[in-house]
Each structure stands twice: as C-alpha cells, then as structure tokens.
N, C-alpha and C. Protein backbone atom coordinates (compact mmCIF):
# COMPACT_ATOMS: atom_id res chain seq x y z
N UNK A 1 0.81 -1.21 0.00
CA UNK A 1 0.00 0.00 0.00
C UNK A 1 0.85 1.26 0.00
N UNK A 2 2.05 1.17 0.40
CA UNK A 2 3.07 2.71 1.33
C UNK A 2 3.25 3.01 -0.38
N UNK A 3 3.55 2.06 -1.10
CA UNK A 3 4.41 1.80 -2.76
C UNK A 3 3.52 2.97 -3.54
N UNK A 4 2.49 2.98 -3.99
CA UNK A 4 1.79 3.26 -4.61
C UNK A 4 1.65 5.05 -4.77
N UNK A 5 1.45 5.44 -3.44
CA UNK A 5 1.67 7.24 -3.52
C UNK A 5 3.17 7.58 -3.99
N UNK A 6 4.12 7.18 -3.91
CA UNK A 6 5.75 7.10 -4.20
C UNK A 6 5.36 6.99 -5.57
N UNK A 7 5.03 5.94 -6.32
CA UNK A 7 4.97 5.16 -8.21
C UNK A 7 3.95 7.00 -7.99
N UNK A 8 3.15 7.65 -7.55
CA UNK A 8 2.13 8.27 -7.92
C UNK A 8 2.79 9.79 -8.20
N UNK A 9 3.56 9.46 -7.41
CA UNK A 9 4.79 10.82 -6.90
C UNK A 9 5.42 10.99 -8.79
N UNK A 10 6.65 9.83 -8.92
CA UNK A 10 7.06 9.60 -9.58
C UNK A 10 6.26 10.16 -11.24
N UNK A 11 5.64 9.08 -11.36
CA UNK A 11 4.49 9.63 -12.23
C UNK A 11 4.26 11.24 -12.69
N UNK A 12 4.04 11.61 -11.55
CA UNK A 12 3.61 13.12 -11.84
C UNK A 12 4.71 14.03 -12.15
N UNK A 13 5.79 13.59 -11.67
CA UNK A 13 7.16 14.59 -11.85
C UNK A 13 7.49 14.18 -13.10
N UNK A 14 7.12 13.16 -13.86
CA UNK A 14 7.70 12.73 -15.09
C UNK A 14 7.09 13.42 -16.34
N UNK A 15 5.69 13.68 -15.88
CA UNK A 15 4.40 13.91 -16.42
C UNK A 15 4.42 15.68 -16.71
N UNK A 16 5.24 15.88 -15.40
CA UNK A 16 5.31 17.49 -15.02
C UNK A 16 6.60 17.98 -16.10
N UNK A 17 7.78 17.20 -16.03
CA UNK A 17 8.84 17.56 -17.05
C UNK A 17 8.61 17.36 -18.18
N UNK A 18 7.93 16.25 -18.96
CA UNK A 18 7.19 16.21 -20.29
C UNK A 18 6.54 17.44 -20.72
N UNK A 19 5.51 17.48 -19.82
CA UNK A 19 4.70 19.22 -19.99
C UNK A 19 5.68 20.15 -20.20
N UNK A 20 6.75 20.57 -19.70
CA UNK A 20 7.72 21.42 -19.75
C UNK A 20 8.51 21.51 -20.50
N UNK A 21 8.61 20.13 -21.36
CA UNK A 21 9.98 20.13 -22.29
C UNK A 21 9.45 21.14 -23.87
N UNK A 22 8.57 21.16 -24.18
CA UNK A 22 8.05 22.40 -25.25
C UNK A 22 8.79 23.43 -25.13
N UNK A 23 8.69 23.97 -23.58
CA UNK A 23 8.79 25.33 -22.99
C UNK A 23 10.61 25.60 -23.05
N UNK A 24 11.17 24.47 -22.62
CA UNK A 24 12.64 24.57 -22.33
C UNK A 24 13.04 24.29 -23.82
N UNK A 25 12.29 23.46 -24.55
CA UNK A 25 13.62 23.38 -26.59
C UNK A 25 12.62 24.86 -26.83
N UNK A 26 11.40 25.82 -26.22
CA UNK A 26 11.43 26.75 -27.16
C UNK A 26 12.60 28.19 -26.43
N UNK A 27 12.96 27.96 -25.29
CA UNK A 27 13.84 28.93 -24.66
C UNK A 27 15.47 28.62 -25.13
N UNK A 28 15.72 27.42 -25.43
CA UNK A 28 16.71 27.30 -25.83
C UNK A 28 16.55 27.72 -27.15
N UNK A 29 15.71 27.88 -28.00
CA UNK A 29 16.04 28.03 -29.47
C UNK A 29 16.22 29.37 -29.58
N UNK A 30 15.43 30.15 -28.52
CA UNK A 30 14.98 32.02 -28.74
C UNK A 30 16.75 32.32 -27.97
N UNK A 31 17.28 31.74 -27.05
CA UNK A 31 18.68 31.86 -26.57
C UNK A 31 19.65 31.71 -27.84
N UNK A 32 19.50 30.74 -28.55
CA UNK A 32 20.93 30.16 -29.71
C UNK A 32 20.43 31.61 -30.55
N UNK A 33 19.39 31.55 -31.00
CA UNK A 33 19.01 32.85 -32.28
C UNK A 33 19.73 34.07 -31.88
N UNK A 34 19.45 34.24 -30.35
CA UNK A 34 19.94 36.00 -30.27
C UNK A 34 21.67 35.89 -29.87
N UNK A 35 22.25 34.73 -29.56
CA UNK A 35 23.45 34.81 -29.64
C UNK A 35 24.67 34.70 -30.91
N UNK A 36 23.32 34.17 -32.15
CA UNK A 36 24.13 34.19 -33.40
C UNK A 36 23.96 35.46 -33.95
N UNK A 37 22.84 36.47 -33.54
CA UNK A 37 22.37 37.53 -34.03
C UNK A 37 23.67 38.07 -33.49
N UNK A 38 24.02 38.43 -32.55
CA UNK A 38 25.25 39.15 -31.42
C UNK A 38 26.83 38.78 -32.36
N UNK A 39 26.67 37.46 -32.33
CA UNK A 39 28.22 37.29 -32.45
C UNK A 39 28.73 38.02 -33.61
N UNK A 40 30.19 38.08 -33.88
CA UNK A 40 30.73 38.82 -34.79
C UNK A 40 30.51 37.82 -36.05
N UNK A 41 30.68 38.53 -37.01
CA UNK A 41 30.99 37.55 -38.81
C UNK A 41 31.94 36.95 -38.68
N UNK A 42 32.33 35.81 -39.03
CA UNK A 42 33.59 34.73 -39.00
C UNK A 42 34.17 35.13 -40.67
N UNK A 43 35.44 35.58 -40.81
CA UNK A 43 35.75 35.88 -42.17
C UNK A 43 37.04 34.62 -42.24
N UNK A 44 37.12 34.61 -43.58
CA UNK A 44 38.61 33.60 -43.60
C UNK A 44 39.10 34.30 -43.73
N UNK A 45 40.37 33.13 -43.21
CA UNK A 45 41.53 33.71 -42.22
C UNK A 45 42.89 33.96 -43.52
N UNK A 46 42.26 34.55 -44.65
CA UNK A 46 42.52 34.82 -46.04
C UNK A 46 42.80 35.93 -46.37
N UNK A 47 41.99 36.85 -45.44
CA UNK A 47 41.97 38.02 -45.49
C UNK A 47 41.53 38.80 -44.35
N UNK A 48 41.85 39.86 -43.81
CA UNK A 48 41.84 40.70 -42.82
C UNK A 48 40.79 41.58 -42.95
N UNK A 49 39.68 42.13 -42.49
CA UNK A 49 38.49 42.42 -42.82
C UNK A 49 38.20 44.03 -42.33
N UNK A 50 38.17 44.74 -42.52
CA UNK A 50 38.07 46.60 -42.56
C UNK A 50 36.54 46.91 -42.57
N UNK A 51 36.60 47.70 -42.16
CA UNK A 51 35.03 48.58 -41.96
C UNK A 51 34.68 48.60 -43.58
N UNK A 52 33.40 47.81 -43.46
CA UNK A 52 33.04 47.97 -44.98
C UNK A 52 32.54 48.98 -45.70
N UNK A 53 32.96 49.40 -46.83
CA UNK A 53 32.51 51.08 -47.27
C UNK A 53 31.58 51.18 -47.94
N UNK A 54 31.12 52.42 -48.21
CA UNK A 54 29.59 52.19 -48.87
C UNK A 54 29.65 52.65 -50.16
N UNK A 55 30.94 52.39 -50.59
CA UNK A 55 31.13 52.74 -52.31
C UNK A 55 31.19 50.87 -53.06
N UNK A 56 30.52 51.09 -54.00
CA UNK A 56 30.71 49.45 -55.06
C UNK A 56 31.98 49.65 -55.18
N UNK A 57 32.65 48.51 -55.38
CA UNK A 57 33.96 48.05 -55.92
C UNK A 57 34.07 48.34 -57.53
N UNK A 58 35.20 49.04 -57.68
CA UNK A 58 35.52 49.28 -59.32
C UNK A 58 35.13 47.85 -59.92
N UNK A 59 35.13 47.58 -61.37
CA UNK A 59 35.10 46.85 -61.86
C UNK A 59 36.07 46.40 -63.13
N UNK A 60 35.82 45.09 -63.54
CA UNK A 60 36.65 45.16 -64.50
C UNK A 60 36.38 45.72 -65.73
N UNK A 61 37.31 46.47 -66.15
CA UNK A 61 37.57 47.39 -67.68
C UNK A 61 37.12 48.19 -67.26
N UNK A 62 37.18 48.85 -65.99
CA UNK A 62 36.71 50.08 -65.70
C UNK A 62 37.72 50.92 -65.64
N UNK A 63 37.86 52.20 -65.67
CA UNK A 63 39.33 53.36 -65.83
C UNK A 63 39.60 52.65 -64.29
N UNK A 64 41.01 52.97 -63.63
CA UNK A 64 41.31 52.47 -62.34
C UNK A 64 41.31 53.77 -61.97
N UNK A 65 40.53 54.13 -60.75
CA UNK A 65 40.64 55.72 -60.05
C UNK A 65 41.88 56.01 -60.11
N UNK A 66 41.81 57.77 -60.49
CA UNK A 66 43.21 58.27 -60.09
C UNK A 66 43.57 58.93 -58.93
N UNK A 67 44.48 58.85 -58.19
CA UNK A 67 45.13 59.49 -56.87
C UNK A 67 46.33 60.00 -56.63
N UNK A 68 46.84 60.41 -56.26
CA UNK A 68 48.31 60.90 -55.72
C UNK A 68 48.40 61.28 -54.08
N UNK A 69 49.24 60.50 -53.94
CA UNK A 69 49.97 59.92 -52.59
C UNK A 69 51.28 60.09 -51.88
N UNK A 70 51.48 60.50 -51.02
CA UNK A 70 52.83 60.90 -50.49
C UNK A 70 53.56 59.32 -50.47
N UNK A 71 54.73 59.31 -50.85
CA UNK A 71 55.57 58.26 -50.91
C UNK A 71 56.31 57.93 -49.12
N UNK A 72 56.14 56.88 -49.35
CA UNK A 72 57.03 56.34 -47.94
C UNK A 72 57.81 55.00 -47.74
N UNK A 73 58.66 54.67 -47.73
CA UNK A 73 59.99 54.11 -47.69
C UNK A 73 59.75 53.87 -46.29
N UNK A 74 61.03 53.08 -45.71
CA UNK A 74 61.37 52.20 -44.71
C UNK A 74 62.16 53.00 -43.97
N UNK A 75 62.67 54.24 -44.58
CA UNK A 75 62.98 55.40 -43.77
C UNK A 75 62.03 56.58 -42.63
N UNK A 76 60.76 56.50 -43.41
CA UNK A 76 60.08 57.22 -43.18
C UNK A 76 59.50 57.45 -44.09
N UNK A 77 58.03 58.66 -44.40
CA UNK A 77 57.11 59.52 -45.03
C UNK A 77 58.32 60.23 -45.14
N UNK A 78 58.20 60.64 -46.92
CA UNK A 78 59.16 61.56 -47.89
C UNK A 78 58.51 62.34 -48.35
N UNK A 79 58.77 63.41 -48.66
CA UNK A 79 57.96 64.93 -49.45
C UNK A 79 57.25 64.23 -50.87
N UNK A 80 57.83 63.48 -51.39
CA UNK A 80 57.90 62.78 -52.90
C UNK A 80 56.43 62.38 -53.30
N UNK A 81 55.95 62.73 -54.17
CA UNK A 81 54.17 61.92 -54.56
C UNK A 81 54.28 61.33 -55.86
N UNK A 82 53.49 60.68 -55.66
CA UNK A 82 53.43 59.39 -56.78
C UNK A 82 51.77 59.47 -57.36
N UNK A 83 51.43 59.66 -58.55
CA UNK A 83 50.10 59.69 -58.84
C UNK A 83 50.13 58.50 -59.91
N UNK A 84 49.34 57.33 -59.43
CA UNK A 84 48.95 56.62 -60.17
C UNK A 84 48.26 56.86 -61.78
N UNK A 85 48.25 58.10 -62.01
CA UNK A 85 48.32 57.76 -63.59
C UNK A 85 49.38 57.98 -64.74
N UNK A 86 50.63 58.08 -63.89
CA UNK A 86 51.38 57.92 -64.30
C UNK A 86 52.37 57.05 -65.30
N UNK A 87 51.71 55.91 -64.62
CA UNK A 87 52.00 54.62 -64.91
C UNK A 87 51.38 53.96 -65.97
N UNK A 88 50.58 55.14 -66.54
CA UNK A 88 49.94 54.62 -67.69
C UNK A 88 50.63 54.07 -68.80
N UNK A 89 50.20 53.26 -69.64
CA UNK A 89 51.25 52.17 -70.47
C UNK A 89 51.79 51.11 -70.34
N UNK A 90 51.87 51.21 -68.98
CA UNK A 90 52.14 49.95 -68.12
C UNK A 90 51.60 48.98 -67.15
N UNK A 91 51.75 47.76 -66.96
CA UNK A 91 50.67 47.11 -66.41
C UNK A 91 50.78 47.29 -65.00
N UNK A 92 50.05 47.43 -64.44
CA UNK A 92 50.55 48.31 -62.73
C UNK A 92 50.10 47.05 -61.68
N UNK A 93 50.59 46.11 -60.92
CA UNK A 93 50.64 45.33 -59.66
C UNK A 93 50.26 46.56 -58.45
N UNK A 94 49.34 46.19 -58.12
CA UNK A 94 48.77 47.32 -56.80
C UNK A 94 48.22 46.83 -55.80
N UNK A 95 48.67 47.09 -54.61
CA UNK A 95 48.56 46.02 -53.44
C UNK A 95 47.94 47.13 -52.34
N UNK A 96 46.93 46.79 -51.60
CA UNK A 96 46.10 47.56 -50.14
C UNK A 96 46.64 46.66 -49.37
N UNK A 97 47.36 47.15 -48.32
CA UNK A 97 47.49 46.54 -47.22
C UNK A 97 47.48 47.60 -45.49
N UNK A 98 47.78 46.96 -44.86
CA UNK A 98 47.32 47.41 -43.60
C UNK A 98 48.82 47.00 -42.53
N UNK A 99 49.65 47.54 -42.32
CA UNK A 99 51.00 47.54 -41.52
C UNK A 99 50.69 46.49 -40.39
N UNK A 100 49.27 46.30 -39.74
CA UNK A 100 49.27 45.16 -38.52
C UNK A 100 48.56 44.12 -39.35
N UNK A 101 48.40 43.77 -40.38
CA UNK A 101 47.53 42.94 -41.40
C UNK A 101 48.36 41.53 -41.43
N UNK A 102 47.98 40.89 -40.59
CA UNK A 102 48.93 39.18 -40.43
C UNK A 102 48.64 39.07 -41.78
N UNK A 103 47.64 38.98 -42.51
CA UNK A 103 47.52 38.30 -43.86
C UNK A 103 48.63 38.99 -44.78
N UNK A 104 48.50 40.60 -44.51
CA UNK A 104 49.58 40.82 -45.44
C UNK A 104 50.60 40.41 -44.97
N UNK A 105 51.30 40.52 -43.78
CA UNK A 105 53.02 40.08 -43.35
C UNK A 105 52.96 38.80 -44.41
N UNK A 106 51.79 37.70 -43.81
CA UNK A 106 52.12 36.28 -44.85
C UNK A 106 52.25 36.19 -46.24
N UNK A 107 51.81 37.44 -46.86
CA UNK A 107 52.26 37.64 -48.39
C UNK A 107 52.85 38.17 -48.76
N UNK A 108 53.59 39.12 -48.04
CA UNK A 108 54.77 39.72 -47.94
C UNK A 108 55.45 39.03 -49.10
N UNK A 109 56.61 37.94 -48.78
CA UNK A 109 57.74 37.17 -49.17
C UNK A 109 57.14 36.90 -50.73
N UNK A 110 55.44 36.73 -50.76
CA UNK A 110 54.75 36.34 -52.35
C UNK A 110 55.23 37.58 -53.25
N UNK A 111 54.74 38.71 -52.80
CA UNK A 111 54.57 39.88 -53.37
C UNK A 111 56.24 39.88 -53.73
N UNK A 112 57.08 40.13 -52.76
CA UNK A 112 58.24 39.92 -53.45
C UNK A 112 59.01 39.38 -54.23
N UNK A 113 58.66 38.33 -54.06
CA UNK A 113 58.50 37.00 -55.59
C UNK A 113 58.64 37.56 -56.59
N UNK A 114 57.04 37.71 -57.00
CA UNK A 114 56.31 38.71 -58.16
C UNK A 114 57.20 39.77 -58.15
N UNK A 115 57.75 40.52 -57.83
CA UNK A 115 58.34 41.98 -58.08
C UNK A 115 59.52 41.46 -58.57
N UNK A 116 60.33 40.55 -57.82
CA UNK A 116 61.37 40.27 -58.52
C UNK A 116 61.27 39.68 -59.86
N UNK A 117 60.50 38.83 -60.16
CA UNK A 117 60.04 38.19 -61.73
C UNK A 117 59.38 39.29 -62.98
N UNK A 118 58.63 40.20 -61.82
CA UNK A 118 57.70 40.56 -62.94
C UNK A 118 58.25 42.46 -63.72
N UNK A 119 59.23 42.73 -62.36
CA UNK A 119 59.70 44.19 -62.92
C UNK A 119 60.48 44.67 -63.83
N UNK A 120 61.25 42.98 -64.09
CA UNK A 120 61.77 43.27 -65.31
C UNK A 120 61.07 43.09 -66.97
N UNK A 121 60.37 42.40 -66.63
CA UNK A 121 58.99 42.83 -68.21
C UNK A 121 58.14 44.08 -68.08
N UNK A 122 58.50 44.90 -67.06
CA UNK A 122 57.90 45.97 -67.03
C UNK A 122 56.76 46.31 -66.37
N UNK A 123 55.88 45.43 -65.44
CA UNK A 123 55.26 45.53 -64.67
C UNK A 123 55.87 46.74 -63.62
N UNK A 124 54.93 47.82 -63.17
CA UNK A 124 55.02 48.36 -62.34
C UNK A 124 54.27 48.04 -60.98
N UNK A 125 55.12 47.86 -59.86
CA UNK A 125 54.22 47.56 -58.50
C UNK A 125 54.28 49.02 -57.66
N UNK A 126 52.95 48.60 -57.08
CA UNK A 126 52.94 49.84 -56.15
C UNK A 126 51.94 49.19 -55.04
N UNK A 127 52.57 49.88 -53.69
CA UNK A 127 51.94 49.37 -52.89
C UNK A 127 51.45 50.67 -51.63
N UNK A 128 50.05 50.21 -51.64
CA UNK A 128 49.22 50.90 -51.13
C UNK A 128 49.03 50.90 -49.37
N UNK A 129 49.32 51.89 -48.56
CA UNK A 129 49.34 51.24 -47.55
C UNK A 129 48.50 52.47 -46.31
N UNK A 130 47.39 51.76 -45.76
CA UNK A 130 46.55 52.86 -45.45
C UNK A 130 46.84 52.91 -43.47
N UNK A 131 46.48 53.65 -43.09
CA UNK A 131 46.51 54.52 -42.02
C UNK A 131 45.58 54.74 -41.30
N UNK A 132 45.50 54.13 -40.12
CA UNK A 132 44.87 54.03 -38.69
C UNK A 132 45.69 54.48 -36.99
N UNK A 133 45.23 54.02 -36.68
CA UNK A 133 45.82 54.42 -34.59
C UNK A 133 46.57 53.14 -34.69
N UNK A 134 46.60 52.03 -35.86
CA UNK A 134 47.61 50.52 -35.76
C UNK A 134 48.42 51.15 -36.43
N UNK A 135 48.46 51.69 -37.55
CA UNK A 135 49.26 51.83 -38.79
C UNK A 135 49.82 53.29 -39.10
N UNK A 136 50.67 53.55 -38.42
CA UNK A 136 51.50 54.88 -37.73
C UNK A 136 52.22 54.91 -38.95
N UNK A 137 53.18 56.44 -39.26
CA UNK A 137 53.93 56.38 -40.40
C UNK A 137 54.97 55.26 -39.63
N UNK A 138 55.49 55.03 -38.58
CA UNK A 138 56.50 54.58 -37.86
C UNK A 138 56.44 52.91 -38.82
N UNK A 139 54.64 52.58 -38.10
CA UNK A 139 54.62 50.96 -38.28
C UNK A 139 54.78 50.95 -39.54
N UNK A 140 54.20 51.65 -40.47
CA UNK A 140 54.13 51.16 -41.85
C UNK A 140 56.01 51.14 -42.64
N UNK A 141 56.42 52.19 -42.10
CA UNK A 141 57.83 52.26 -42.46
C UNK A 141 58.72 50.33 -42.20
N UNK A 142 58.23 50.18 -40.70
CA UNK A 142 58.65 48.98 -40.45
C UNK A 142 58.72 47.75 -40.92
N UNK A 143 56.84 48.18 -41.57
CA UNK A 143 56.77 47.26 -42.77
C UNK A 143 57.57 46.52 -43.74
N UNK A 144 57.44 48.27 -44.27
CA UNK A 144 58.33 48.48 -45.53
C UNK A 144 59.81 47.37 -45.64
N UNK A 145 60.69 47.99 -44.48
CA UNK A 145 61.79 47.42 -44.75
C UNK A 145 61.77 45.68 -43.79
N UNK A 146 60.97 45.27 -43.55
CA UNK A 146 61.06 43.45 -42.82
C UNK A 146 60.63 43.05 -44.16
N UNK A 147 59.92 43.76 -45.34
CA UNK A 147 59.53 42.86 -46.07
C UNK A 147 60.18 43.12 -47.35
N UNK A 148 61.68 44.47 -47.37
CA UNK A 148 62.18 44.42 -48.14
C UNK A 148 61.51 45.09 -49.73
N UNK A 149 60.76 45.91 -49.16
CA UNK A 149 59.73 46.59 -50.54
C UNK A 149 60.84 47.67 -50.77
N UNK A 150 61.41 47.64 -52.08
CA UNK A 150 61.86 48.55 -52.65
C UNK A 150 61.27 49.31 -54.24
N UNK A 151 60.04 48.96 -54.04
CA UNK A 151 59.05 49.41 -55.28
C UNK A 151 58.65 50.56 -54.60
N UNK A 152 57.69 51.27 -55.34
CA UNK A 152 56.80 52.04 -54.92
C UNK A 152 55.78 51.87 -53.93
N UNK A 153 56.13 52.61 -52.58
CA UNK A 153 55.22 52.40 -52.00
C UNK A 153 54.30 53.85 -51.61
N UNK A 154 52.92 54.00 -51.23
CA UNK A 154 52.49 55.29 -50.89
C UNK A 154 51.79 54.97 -49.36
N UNK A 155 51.95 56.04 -48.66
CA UNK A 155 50.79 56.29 -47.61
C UNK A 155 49.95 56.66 -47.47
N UNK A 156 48.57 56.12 -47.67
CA UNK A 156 46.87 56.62 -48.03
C UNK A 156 46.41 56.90 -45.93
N UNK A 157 47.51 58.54 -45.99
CA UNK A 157 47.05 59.10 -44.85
C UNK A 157 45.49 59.44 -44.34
N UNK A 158 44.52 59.36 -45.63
CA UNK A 158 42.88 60.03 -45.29
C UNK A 158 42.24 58.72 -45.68
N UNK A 159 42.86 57.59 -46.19
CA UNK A 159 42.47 56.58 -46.37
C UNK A 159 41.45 56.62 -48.11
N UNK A 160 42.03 57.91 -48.64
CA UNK A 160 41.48 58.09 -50.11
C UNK A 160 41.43 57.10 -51.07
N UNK A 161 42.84 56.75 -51.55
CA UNK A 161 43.13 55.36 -52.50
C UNK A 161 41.89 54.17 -51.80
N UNK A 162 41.94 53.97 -50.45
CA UNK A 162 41.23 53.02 -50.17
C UNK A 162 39.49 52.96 -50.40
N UNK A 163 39.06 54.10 -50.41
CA UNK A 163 37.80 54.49 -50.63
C UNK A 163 37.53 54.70 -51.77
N UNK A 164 38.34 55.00 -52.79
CA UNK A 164 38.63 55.27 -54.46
C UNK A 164 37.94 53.37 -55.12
N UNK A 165 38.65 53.01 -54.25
CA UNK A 165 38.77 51.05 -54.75
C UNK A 165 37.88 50.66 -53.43
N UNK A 166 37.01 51.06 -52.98
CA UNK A 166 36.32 50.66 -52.23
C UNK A 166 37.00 48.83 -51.41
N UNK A 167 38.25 49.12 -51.04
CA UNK A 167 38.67 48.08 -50.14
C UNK A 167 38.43 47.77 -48.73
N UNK A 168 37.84 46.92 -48.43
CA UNK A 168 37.15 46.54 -47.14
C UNK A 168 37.59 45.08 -46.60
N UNK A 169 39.13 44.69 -47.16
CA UNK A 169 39.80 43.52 -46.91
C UNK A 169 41.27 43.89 -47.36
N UNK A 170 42.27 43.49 -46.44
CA UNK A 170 43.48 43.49 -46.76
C UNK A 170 44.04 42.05 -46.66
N UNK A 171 44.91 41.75 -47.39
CA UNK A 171 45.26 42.51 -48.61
C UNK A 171 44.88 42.60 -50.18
N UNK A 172 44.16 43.33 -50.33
CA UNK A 172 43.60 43.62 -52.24
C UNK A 172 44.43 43.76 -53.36
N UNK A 173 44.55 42.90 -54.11
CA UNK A 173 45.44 42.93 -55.23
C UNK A 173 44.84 43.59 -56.19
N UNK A 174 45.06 44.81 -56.85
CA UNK A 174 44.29 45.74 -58.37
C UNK A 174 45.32 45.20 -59.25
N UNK A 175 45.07 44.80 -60.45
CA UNK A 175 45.77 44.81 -61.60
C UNK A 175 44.93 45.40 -62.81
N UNK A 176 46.27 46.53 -62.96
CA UNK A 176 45.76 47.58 -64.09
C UNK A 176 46.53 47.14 -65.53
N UNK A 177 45.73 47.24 -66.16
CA UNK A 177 46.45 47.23 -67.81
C UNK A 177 46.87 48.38 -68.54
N UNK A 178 47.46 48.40 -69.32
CA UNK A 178 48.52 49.30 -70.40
C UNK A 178 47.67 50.40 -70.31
N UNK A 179 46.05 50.44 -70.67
CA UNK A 179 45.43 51.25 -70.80
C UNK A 179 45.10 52.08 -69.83
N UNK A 180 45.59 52.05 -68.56
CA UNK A 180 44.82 52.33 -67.43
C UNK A 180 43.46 51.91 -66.80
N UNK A 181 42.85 50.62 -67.73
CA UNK A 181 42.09 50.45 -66.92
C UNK A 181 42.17 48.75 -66.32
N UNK A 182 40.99 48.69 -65.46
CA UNK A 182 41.35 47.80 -64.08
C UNK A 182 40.91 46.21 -64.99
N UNK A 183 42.35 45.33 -64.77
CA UNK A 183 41.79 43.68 -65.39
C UNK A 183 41.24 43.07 -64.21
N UNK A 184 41.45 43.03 -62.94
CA UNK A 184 41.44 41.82 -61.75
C UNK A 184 41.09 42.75 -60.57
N UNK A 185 40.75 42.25 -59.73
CA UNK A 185 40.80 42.80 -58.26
C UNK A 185 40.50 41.50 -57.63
N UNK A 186 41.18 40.87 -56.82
CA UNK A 186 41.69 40.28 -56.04
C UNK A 186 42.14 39.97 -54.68
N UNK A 187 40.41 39.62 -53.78
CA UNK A 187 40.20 39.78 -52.36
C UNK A 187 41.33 38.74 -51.57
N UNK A 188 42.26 39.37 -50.88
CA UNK A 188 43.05 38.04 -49.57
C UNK A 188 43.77 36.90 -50.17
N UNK A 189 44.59 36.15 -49.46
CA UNK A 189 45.79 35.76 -49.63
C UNK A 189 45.58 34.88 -50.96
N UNK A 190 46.52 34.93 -51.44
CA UNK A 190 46.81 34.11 -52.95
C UNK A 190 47.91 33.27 -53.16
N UNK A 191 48.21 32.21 -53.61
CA UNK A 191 49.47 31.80 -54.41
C UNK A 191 49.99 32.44 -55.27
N UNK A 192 51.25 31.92 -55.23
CA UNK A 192 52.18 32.95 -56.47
C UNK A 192 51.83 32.61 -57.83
N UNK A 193 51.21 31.21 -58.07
CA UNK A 193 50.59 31.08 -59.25
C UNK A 193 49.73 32.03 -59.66
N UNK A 194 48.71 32.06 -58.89
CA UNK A 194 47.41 32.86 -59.36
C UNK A 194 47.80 34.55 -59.49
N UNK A 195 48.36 34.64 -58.64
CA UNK A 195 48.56 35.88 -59.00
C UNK A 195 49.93 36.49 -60.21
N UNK A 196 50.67 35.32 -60.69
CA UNK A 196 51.49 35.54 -61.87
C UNK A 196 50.68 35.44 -62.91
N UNK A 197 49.99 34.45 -62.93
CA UNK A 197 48.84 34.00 -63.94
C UNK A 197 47.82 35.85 -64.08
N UNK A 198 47.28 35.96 -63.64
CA UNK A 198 46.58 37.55 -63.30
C UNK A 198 47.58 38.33 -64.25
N UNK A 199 48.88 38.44 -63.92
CA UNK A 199 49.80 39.38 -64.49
C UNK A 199 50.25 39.39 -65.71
N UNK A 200 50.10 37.55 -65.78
CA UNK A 200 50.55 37.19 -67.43
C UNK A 200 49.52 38.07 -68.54
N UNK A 201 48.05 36.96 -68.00
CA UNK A 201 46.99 37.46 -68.86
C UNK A 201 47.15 39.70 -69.42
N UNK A 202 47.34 40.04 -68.02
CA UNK A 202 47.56 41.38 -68.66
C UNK A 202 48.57 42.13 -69.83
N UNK A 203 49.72 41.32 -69.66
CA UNK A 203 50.58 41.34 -70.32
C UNK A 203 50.30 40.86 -71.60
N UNK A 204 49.70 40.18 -71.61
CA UNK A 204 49.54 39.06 -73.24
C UNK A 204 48.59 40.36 -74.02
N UNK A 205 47.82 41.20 -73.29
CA UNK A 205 47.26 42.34 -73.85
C UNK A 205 47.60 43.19 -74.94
C-alpha cells in the first residue's frame, strides 16, 4: 500500500517535465538565435576584414581611379608623390594593405616573388598602404623594410586610395592594364601562381 503514492509521486514529476519540455527546446532556441544575431561575422583567415565602405567596388575594364599619394619608404614619409596615372602604359601590380595585417606580413615574401620576376617585363608595382591608430607612419615604415619593398610604395594618410577602390579587406590585389584600366581585383591571400597568372593574362594584352 506505502508503494503506490511514491509510483504516484514519480508519475507526476515525469508527467510534469514532459509538460515542460516544449517550454525549455522553445527557450533554448529564442537563446541560440539572439546569440548568433550578437556574435561577430567569421571571415577567412585569407583576409583581414576593414570597416566595410559604402562605395561598389571598381570593376573590371573600368578606368582604375586616379590618386596621388605621399611616398614612404622604410625610412620614413618623404615629401615625394606618386600619382597613379602615371604609370599609364604599363601594367601596374597594386597592393592595399594594412601595416598590422597578419595576412599581409604572410604575403609579404609572395609579393616579393612577383616583383622580382615581374619588374623586369615591365610591370610596375605599387603598394598601397593605409593609415589608422595601428598603422602609424613609424609601423608602416617597419613594414616596408622586414619585407624588403623597394618598389613604390604610398601612404593613403585620409584613407582616399582606399575608398577610391572601395577596399574593405586586406590585402587587395588591383591589376591595371597598359590602358589604365582595371583587369582583376583580387580579395586576400593568394598563391604565387594565381597571381602571376593575373599578371601574365595582362601582359599578353
């Protein structure tokens, strides 16, 4: 007889968490939703990801914006400016990067590759390098010389060039043709294939 209110007990608490389990998978689901809403974007680890701008990205065969840029070396920011349409006639290698940009440090050694192969067919490189509270004339100088850039490099102090090419990932590869206008643009890290291949095709132009 004692058995029976206990099995009755039992019963009801089982009966009582059944009733409840609706309530607890619908609190857990309204919990997972607003914490994926919250979390940050997961980007690959390909490319380094910048406040996205609210200009479209040039396109291809489009003129490549023109700018002029104070030059800066591994010495420091130099009086010297460099205006990208200068280079007209020639196929121009143009690189956005960012001085604390792990992705760029890791393409660093690529990019140099390419410069060494490609400057003597006449490819011109230039490398673009923009400016934040990370990316001091100091850091970017530092850059410059660990990675051995002895091309053209500029400092996009107002972050102009970068807003020109609407770049919102470092590092961005532009490849311009003879004509001045744009063949490729080229989001985050690459092989040296793909991006010789990119350079050939312009050339074969």
């Amino acid at each position: 007889m004692s058995k029976k209110p206990s099995r009755q007990k039992r019963t009801s608490r089982v009966a009582y968490v059944f009733a409840l389990l609706p309530l607890i998978i619908f609190v857990g689901i309204i919990v997972l939703f607003l914490t994926m809403q919250q979390a940050p974007p997961s980007y690959p680890t390909t490319t380094t990801y910048l406040q996205p701008s609210t200009q479209s990205q040039p396109t291809t065969y489009q003129a490549a914006p023109d700018f002029t840029l104070r030059v800066i070396t591994k010495d420091g920011l130099t009086d010297e400016k460099f205006t990208l349409s200068s280079t007209r006639g020639k196929v121009v290698f143009m690189e956005f990067i960012m001085s604390w940009c792990s992705v760029c440090d890791r393409m660093g050694p690529t990019v140099k590759q390419l410069h060494d192969q490609y400057s003597a067919r006449g490819v011109v490189f230039v490398t673009v390098a923009g400016k934040d509270s990370r990316a001091t004339e100091e850091d970017t100088a530092k850059f410059l010389g660990e990675h051995d850039v002895t091309w053209t490099a500029v400092y996009d102090e107002n972050m102009e060039a970068f807003r020109l090419y609407s770049v919102h990932g470092t590092p961005t590869f532009v490849i311009i043709g003879r004509d001045g206008k744009i063949r490729e643009v080229i989001i985050g890290a690459r092989t040296y294939d793909v991006l010789a291949s990119a350079l050939d095709r312009a050339l074969r132009e």
